[in-house]
C-alpha atoms as a PDB file:
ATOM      1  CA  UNK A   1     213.677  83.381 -39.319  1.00  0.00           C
ATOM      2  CA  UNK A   2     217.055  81.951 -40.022  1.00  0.00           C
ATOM      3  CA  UNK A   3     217.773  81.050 -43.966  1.00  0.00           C
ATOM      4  CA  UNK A   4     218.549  77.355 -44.691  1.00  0.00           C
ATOM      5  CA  UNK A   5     216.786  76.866 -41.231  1.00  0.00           C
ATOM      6  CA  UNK A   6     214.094  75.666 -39.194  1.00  0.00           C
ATOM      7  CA  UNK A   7     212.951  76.691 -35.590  1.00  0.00           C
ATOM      8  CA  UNK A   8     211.044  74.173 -33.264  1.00  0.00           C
ATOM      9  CA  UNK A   9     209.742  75.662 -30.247  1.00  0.00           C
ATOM     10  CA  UNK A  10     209.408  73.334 -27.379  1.00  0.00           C
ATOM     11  CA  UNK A  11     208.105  74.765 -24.147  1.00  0.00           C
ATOM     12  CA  UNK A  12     210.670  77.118 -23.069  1.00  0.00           C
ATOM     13  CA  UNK A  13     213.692  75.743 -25.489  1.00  0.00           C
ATOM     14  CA  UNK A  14     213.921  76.599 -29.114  1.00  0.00           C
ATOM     15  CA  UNK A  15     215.723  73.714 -31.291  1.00  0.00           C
ATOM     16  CA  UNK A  16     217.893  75.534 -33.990  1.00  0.00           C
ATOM     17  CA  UNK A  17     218.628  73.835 -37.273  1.00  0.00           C
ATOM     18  CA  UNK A  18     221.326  75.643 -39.076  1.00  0.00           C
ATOM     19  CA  UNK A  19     223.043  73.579 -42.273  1.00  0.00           C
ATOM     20  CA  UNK A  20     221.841  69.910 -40.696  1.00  0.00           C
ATOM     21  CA  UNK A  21     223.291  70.945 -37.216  1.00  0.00           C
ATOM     22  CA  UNK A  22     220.820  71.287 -34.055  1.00  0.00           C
ATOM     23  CA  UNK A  23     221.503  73.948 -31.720  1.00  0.00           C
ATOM     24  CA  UNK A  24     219.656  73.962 -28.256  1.00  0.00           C
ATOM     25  CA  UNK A  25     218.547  77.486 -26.887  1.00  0.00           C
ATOM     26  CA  UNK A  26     216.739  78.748 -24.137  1.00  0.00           C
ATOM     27  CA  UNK A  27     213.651  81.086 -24.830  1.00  0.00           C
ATOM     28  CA  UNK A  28     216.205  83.896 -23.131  1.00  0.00           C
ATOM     29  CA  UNK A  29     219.296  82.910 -24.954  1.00  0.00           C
ATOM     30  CA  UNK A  30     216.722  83.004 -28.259  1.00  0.00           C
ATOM     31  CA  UNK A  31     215.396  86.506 -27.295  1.00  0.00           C
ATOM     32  CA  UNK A  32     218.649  87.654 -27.327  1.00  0.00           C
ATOM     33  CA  UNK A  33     219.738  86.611 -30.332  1.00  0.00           C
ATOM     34  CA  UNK A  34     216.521  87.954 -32.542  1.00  0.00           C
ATOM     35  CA  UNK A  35     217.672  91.278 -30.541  1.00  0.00           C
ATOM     36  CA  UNK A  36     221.033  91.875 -31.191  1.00  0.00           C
ATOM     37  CA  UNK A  37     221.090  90.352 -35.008  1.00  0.00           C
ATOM     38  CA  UNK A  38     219.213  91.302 -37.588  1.00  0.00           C
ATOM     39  CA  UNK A  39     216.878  88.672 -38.790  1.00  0.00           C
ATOM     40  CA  UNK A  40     217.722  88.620 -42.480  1.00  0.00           C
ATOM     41  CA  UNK A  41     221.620  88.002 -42.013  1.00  0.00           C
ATOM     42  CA  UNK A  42     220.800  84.705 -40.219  1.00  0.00           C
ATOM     43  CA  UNK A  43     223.458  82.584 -41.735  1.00  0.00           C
ATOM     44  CA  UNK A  44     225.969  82.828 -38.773  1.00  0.00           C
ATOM     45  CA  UNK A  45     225.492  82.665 -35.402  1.00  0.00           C
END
């Protein structure tokens, strides 16, 4: 999990709050990203 953020899953879209803005994923674009970054240097996307 992100620091400084929450994650909201909604069906197959996963809200991203990072520093009060809201990103909008798709479960594959999500997947992706917990893949190729580490989870623990979440500040940056």
């Amino acid at each position: 999990m992100l620091k400084g953020g929450t994650i909201m899953k909604e069906e197959h879209v996963v809200f991203l709050y990072v520093r009060g803005k809201k990103i909008k994923l798709t479960m594959k674009q999500y997947n992706l990203l917990t893949q190729t970054q580490p989870v623990n240097q979440g500040n940056k996307i």
